[in-house]
PDBML (XML) file of the C-alpha atoms, coordinates in Angstrom:
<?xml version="1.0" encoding="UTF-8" ?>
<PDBx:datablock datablockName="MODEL"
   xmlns:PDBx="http://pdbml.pdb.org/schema/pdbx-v50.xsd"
   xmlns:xsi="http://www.w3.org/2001/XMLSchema-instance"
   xsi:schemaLocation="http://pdbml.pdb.org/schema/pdbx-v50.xsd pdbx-v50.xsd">
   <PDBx:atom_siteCategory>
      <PDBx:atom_site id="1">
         <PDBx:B_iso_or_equiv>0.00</PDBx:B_iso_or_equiv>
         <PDBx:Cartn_x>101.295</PDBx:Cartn_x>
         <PDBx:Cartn_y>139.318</PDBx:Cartn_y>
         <PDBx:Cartn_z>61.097</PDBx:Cartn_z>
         <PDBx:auth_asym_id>A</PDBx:auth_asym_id>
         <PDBx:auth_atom_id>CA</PDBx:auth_atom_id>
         <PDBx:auth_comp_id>UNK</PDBx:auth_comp_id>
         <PDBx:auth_seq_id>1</PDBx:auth_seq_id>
         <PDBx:group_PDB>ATOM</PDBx:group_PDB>
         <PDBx:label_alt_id xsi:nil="true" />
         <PDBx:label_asym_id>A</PDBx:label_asym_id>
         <PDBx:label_atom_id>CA</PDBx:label_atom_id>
         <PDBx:label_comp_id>UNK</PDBx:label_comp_id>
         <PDBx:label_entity_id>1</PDBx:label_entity_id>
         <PDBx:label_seq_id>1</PDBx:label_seq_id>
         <PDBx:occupancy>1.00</PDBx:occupancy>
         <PDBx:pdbx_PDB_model_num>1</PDBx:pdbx_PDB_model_num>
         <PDBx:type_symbol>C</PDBx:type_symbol>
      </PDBx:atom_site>
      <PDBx:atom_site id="2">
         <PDBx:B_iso_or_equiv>0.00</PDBx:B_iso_or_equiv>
         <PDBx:Cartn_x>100.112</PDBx:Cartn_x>
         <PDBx:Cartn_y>136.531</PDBx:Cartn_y>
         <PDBx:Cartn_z>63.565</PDBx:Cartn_z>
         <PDBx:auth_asym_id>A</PDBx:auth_asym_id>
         <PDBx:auth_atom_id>CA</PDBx:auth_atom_id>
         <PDBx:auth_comp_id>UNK</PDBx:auth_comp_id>
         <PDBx:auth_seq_id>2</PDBx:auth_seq_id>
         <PDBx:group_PDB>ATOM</PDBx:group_PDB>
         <PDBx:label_alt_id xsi:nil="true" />
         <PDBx:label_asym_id>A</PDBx:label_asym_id>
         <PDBx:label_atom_id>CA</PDBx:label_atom_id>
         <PDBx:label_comp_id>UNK</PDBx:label_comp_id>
         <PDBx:label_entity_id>1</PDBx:label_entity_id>
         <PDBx:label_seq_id>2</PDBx:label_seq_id>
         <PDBx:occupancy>1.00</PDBx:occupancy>
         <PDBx:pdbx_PDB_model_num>1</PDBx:pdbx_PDB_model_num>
         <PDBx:type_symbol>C</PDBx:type_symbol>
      </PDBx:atom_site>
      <PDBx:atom_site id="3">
         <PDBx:B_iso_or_equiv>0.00</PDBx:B_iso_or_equiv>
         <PDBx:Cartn_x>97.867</PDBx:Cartn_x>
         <PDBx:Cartn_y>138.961</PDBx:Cartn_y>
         <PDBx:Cartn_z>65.046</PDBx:Cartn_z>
         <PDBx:auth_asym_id>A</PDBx:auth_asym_id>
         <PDBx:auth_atom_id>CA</PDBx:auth_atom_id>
         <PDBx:auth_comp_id>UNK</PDBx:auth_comp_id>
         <PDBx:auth_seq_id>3</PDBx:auth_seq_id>
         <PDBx:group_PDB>ATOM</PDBx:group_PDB>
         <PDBx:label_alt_id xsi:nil="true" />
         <PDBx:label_asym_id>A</PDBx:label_asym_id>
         <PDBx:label_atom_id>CA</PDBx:label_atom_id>
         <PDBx:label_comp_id>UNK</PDBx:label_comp_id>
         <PDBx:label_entity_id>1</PDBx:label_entity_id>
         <PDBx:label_seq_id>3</PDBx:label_seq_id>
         <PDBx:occupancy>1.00</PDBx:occupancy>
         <PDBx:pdbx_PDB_model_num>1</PDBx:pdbx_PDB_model_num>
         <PDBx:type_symbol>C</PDBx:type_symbol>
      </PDBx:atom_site>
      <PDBx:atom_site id="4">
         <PDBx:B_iso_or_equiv>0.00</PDBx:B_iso_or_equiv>
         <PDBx:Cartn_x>94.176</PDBx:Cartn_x>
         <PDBx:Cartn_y>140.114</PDBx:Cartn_y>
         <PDBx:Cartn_z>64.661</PDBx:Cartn_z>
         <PDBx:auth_asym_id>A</PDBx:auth_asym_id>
         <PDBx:auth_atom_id>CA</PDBx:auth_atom_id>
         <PDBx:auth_comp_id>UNK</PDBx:auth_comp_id>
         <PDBx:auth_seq_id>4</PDBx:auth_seq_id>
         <PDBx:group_PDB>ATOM</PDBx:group_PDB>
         <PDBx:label_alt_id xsi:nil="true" />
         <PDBx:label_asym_id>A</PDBx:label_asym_id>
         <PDBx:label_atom_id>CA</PDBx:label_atom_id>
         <PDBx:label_comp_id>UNK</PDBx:label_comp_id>
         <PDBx:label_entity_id>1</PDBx:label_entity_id>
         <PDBx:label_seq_id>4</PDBx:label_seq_id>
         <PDBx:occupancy>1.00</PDBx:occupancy>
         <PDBx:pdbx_PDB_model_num>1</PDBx:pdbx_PDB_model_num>
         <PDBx:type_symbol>C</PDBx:type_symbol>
      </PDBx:atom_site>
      <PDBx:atom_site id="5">
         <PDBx:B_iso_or_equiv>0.00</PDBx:B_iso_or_equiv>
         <PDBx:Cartn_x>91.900</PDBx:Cartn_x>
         <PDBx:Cartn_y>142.206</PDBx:Cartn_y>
         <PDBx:Cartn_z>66.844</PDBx:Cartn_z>
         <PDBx:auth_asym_id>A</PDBx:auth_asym_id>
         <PDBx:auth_atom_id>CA</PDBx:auth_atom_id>
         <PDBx:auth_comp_id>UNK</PDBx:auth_comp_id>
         <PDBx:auth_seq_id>5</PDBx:auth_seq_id>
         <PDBx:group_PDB>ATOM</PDBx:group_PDB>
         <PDBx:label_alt_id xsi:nil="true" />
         <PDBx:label_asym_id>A</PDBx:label_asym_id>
         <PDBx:label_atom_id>CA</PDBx:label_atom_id>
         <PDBx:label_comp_id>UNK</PDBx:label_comp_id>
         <PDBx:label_entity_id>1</PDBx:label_entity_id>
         <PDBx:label_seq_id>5</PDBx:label_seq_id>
         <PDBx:occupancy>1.00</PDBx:occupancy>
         <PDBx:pdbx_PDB_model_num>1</PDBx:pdbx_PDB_model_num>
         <PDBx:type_symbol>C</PDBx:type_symbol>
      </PDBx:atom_site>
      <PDBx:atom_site id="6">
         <PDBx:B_iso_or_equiv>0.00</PDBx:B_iso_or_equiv>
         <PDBx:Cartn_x>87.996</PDBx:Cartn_x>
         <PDBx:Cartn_y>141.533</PDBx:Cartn_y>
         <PDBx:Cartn_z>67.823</PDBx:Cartn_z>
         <PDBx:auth_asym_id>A</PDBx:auth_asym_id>
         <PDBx:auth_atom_id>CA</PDBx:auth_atom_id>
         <PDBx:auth_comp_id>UNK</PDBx:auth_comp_id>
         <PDBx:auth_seq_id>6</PDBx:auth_seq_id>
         <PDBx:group_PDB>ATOM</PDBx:group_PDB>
         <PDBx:label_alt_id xsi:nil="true" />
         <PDBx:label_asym_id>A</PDBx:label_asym_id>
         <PDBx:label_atom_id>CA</PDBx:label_atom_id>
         <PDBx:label_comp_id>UNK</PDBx:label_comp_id>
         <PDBx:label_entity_id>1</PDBx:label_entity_id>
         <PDBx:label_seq_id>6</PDBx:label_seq_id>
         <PDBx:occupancy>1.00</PDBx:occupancy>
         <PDBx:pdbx_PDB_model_num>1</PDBx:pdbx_PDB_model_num>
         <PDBx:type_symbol>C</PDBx:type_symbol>
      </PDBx:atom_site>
      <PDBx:atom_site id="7">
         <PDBx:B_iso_or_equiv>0.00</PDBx:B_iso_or_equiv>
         <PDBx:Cartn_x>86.481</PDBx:Cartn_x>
         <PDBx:Cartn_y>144.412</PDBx:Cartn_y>
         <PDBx:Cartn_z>67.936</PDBx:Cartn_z>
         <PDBx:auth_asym_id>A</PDBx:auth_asym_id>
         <PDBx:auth_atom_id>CA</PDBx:auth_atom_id>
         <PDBx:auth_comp_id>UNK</PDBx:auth_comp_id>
         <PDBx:auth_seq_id>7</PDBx:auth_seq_id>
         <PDBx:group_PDB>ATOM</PDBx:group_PDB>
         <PDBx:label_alt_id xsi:nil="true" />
         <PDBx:label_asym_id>A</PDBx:label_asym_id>
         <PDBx:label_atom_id>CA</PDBx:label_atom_id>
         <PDBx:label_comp_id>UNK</PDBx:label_comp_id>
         <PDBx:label_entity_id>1</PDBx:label_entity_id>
         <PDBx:label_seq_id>7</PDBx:label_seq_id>
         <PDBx:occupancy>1.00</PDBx:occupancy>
         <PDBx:pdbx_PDB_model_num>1</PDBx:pdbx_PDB_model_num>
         <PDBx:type_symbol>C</PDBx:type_symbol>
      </PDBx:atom_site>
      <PDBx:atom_site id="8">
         <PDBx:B_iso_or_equiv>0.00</PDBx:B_iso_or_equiv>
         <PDBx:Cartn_x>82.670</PDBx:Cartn_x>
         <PDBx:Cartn_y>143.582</PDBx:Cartn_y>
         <PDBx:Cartn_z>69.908</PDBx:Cartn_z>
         <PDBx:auth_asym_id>A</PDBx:auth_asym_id>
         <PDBx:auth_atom_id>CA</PDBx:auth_atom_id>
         <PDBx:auth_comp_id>UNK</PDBx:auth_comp_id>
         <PDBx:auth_seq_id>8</PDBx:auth_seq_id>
         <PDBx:group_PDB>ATOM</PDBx:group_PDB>
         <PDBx:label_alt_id xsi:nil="true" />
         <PDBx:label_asym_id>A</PDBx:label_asym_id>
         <PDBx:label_atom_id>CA</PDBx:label_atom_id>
         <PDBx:label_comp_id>UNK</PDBx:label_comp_id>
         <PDBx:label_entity_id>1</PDBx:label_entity_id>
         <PDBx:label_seq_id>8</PDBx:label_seq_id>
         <PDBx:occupancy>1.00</PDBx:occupancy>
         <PDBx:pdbx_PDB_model_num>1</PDBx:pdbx_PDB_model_num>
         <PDBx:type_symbol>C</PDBx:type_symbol>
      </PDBx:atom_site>
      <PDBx:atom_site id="9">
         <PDBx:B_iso_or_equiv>0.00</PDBx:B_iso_or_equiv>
         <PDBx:Cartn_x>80.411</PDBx:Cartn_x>
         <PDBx:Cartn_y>146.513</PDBx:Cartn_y>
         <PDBx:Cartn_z>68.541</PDBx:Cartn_z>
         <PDBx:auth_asym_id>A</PDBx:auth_asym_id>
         <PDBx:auth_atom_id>CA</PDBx:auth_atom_id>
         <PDBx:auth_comp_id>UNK</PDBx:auth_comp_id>
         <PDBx:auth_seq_id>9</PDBx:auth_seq_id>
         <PDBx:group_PDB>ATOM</PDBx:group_PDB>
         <PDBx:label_alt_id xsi:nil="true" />
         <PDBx:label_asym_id>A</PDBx:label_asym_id>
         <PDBx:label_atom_id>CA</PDBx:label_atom_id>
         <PDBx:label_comp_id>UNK</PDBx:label_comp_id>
         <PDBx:label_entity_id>1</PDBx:label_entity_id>
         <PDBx:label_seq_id>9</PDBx:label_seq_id>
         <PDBx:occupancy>1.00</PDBx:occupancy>
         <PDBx:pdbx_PDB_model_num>1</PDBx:pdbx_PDB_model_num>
         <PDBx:type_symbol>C</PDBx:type_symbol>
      </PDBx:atom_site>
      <PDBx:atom_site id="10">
         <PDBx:B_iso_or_equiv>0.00</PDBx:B_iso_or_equiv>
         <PDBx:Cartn_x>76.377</PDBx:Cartn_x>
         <PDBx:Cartn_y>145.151</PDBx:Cartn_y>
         <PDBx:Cartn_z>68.774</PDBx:Cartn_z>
         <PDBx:auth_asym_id>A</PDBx:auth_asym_id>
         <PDBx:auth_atom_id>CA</PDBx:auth_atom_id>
         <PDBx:auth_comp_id>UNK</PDBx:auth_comp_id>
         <PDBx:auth_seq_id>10</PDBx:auth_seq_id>
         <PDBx:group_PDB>ATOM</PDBx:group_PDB>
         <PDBx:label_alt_id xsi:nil="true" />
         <PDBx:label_asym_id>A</PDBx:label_asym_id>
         <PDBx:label_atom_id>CA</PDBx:label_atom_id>
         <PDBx:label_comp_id>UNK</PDBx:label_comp_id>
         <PDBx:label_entity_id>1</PDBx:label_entity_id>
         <PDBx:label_seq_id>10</PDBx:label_seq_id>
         <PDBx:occupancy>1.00</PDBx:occupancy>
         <PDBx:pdbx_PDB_model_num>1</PDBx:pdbx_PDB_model_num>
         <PDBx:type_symbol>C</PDBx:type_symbol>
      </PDBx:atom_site>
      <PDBx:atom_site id="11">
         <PDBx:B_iso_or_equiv>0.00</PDBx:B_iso_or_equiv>
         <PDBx:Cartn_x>75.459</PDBx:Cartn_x>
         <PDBx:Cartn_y>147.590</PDBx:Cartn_y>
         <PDBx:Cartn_z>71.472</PDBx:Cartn_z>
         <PDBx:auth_asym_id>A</PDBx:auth_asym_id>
         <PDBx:auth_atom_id>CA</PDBx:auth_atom_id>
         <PDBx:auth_comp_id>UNK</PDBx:auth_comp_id>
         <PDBx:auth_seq_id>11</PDBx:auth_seq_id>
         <PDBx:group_PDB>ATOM</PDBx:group_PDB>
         <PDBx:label_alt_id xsi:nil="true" />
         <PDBx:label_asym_id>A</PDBx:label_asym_id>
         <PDBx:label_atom_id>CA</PDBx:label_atom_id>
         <PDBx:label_comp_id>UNK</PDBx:label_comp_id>
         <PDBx:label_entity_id>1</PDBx:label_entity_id>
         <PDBx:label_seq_id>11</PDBx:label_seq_id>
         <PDBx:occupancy>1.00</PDBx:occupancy>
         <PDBx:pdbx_PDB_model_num>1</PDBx:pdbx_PDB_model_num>
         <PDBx:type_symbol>C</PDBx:type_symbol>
      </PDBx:atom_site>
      <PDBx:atom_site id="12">
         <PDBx:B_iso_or_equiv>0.00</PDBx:B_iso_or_equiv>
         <PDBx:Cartn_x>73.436</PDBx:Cartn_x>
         <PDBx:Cartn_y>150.729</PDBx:Cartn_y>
         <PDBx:Cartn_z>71.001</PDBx:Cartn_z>
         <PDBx:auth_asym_id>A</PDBx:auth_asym_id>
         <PDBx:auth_atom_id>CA</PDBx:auth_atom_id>
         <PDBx:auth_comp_id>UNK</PDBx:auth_comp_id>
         <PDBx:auth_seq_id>12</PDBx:auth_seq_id>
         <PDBx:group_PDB>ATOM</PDBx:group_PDB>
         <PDBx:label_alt_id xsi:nil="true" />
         <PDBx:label_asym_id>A</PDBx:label_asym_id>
         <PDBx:label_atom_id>CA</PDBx:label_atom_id>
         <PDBx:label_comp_id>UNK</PDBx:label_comp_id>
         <PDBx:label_entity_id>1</PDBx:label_entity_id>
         <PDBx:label_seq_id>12</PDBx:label_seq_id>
         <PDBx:occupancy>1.00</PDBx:occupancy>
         <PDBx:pdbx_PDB_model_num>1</PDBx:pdbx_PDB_model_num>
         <PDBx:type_symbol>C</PDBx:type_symbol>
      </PDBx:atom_site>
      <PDBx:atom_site id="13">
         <PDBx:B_iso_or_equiv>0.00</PDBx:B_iso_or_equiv>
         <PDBx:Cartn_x>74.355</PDBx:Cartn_x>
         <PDBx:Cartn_y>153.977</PDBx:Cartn_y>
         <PDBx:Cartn_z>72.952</PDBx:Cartn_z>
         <PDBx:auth_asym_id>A</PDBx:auth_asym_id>
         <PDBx:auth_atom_id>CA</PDBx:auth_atom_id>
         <PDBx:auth_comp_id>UNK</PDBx:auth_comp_id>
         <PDBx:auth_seq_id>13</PDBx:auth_seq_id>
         <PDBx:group_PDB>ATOM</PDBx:group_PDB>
         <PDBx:label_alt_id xsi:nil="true" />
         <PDBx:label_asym_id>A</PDBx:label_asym_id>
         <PDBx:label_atom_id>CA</PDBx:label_atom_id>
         <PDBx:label_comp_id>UNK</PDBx:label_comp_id>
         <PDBx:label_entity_id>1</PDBx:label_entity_id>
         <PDBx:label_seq_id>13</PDBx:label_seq_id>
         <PDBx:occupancy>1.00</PDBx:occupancy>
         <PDBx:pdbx_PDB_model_num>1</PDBx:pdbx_PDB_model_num>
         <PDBx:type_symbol>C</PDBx:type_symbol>
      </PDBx:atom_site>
      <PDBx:atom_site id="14">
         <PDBx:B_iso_or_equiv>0.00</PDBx:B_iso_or_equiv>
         <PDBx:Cartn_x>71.028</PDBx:Cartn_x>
         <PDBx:Cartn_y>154.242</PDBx:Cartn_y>
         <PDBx:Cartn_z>74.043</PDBx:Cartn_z>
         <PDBx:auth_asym_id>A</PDBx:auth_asym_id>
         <PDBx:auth_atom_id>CA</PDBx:auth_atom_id>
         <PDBx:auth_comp_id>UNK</PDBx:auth_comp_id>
         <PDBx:auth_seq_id>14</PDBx:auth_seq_id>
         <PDBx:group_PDB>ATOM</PDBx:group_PDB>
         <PDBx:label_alt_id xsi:nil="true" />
         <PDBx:label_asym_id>A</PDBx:label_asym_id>
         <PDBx:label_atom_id>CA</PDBx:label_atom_id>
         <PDBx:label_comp_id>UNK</PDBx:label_comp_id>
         <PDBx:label_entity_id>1</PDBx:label_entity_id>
         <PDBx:label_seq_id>14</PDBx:label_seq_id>
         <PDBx:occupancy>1.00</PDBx:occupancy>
         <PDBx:pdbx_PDB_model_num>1</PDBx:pdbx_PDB_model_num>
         <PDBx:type_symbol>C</PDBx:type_symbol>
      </PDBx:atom_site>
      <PDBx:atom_site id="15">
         <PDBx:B_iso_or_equiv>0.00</PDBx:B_iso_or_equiv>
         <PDBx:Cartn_x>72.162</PDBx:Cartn_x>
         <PDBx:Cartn_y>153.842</PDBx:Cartn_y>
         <PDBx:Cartn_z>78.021</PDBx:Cartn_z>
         <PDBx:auth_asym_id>A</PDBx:auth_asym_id>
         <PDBx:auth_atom_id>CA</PDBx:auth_atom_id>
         <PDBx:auth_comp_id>UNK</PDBx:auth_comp_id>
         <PDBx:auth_seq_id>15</PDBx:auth_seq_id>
         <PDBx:group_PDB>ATOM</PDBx:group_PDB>
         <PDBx:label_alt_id xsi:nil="true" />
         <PDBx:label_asym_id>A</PDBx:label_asym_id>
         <PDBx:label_atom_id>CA</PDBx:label_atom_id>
         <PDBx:label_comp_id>UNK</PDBx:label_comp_id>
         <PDBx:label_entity_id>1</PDBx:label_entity_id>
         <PDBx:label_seq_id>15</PDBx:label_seq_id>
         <PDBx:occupancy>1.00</PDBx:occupancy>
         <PDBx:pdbx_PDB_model_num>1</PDBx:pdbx_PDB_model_num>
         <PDBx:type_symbol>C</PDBx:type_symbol>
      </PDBx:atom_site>
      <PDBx:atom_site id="16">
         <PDBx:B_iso_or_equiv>0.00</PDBx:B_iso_or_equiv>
         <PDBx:Cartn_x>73.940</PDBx:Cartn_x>
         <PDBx:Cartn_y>156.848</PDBx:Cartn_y>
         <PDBx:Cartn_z>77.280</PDBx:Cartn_z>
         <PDBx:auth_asym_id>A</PDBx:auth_asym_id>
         <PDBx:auth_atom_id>CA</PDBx:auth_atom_id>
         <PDBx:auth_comp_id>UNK</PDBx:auth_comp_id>
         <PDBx:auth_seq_id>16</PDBx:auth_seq_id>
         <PDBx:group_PDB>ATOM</PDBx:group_PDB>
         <PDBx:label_alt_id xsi:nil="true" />
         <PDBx:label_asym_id>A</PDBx:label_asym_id>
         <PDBx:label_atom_id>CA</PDBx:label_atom_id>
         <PDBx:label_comp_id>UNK</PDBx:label_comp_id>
         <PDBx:label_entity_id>1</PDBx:label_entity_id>
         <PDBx:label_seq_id>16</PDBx:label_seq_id>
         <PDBx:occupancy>1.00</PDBx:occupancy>
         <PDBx:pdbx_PDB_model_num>1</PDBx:pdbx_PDB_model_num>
         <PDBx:type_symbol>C</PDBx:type_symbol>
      </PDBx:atom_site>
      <PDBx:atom_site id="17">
         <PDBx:B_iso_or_equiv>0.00</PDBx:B_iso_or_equiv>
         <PDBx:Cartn_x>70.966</PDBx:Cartn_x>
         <PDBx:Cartn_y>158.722</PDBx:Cartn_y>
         <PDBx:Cartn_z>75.594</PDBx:Cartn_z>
         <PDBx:auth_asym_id>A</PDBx:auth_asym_id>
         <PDBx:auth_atom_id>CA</PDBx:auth_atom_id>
         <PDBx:auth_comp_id>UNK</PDBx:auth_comp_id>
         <PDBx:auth_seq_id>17</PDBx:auth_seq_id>
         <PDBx:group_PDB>ATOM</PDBx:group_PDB>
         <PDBx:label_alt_id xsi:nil="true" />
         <PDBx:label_asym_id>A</PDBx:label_asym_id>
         <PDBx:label_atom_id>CA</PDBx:label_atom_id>
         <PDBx:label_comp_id>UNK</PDBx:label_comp_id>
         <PDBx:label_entity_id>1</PDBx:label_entity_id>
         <PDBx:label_seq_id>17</PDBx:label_seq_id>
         <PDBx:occupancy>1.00</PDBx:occupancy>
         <PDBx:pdbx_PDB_model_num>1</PDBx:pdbx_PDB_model_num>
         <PDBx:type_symbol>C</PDBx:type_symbol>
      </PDBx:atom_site>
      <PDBx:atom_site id="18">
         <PDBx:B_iso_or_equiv>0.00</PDBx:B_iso_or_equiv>
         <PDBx:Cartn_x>73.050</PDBx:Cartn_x>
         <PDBx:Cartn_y>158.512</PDBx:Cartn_y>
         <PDBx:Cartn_z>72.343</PDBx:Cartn_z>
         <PDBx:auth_asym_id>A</PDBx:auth_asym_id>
         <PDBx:auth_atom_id>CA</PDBx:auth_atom_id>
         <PDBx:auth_comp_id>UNK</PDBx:auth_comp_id>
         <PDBx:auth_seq_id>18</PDBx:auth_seq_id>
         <PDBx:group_PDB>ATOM</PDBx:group_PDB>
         <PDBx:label_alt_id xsi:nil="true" />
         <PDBx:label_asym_id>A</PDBx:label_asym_id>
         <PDBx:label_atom_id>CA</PDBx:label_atom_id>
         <PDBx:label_comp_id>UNK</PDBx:label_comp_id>
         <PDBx:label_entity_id>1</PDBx:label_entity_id>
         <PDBx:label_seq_id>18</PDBx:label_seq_id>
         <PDBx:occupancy>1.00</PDBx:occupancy>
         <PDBx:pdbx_PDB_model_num>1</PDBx:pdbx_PDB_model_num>
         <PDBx:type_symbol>C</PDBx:type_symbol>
      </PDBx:atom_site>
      <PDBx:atom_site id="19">
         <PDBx:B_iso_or_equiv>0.00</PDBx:B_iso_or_equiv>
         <PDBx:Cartn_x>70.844</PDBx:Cartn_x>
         <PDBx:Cartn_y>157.143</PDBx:Cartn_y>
         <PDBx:Cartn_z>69.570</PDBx:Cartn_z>
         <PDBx:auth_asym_id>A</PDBx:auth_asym_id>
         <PDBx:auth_atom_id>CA</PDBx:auth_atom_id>
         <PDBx:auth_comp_id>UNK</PDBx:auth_comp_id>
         <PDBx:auth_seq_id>19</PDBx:auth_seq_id>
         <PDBx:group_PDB>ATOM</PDBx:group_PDB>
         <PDBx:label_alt_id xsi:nil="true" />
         <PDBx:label_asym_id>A</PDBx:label_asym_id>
         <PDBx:label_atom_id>CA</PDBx:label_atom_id>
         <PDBx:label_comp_id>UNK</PDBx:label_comp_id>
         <PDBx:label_entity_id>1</PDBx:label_entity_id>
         <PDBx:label_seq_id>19</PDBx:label_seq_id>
         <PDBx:occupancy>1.00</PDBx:occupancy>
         <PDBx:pdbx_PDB_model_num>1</PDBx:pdbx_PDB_model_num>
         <PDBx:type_symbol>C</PDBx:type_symbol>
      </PDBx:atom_site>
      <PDBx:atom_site id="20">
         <PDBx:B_iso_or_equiv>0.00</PDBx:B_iso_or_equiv>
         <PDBx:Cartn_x>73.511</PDBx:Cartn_x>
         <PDBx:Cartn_y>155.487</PDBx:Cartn_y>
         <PDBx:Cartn_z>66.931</PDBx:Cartn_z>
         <PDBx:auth_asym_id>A</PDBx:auth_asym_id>
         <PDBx:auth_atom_id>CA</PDBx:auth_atom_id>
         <PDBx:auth_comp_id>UNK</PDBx:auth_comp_id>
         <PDBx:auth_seq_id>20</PDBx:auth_seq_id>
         <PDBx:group_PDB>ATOM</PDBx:group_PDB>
         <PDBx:label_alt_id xsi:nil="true" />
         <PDBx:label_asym_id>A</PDBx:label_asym_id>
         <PDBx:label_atom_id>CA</PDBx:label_atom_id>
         <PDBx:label_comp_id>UNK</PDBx:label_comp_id>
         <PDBx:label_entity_id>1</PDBx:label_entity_id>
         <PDBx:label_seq_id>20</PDBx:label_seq_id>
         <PDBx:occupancy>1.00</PDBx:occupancy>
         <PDBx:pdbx_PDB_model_num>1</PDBx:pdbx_PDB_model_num>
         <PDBx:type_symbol>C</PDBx:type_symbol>
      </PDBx:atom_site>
      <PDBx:atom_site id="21">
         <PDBx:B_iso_or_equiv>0.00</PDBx:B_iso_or_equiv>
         <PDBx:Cartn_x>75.818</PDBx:Cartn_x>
         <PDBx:Cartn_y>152.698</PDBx:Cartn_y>
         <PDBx:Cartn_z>67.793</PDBx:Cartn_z>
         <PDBx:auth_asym_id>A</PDBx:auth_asym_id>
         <PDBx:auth_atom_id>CA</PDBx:auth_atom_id>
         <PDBx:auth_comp_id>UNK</PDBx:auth_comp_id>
         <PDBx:auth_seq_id>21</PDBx:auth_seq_id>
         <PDBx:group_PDB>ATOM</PDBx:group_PDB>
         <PDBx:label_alt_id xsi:nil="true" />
         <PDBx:label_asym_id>A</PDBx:label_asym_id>
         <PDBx:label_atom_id>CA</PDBx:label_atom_id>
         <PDBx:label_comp_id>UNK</PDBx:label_comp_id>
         <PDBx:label_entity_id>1</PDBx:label_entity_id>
         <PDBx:label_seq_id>21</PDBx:label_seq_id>
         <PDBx:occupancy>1.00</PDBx:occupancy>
         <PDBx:pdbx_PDB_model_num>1</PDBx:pdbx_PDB_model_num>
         <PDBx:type_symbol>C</PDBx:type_symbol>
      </PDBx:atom_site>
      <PDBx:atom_site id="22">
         <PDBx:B_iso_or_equiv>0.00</PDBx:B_iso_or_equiv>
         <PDBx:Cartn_x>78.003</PDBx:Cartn_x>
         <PDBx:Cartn_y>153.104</PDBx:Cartn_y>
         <PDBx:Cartn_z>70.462</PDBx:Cartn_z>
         <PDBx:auth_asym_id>A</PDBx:auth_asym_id>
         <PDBx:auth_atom_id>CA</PDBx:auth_atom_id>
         <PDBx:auth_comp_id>UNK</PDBx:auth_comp_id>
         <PDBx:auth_seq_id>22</PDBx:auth_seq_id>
         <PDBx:group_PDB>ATOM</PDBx:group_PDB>
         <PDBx:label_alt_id xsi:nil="true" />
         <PDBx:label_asym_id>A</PDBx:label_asym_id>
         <PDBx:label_atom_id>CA</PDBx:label_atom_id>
         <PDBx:label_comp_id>UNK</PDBx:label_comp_id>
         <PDBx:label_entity_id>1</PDBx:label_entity_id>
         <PDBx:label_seq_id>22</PDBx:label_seq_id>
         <PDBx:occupancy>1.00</PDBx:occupancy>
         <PDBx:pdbx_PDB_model_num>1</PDBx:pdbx_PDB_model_num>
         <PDBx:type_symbol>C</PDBx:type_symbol>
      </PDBx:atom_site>
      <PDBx:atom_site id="23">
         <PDBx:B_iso_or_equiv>0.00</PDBx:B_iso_or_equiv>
         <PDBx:Cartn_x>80.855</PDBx:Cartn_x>
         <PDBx:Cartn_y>152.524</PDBx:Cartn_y>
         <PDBx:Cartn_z>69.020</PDBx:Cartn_z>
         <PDBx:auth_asym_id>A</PDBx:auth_asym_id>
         <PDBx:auth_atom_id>CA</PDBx:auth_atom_id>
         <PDBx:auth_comp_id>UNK</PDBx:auth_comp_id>
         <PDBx:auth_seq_id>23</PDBx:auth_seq_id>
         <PDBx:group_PDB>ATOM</PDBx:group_PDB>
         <PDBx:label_alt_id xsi:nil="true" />
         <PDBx:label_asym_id>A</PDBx:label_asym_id>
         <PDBx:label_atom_id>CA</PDBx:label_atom_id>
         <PDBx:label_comp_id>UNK</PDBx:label_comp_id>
         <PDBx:label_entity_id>1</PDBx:label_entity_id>
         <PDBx:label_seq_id>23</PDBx:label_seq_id>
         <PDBx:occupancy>1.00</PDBx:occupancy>
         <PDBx:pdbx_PDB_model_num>1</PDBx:pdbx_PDB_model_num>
         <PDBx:type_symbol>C</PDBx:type_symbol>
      </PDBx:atom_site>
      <PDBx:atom_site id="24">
         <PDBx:B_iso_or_equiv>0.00</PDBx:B_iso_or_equiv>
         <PDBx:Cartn_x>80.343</PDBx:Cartn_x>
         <PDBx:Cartn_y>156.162</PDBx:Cartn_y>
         <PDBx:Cartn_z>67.156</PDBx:Cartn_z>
         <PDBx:auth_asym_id>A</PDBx:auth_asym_id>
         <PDBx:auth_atom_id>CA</PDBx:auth_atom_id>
         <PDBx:auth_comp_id>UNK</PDBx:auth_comp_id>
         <PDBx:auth_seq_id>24</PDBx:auth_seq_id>
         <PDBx:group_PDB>ATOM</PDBx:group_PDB>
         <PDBx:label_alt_id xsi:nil="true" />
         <PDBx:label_asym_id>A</PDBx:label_asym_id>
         <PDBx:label_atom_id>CA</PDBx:label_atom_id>
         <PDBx:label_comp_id>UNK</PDBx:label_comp_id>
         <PDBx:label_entity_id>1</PDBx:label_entity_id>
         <PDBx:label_seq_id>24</PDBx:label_seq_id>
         <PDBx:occupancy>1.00</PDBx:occupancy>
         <PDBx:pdbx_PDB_model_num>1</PDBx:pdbx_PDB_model_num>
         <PDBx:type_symbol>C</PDBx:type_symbol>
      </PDBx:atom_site>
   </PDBx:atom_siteCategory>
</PDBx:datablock>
């Protein structure tokens, strides 16, 4: 359990004409 993840989400999808986070 030493272990945790970072996950960096803040971007839109909107490059990808996807209008919702990108992560979606």
């Amino acid at each position: 359990g030493k272990v945790a993840v970072i996950t960096v989400a803040g971007g839109q999808g909107s490059r990808l004409g996807f209008d919702a986070p990108k992560g979606m």
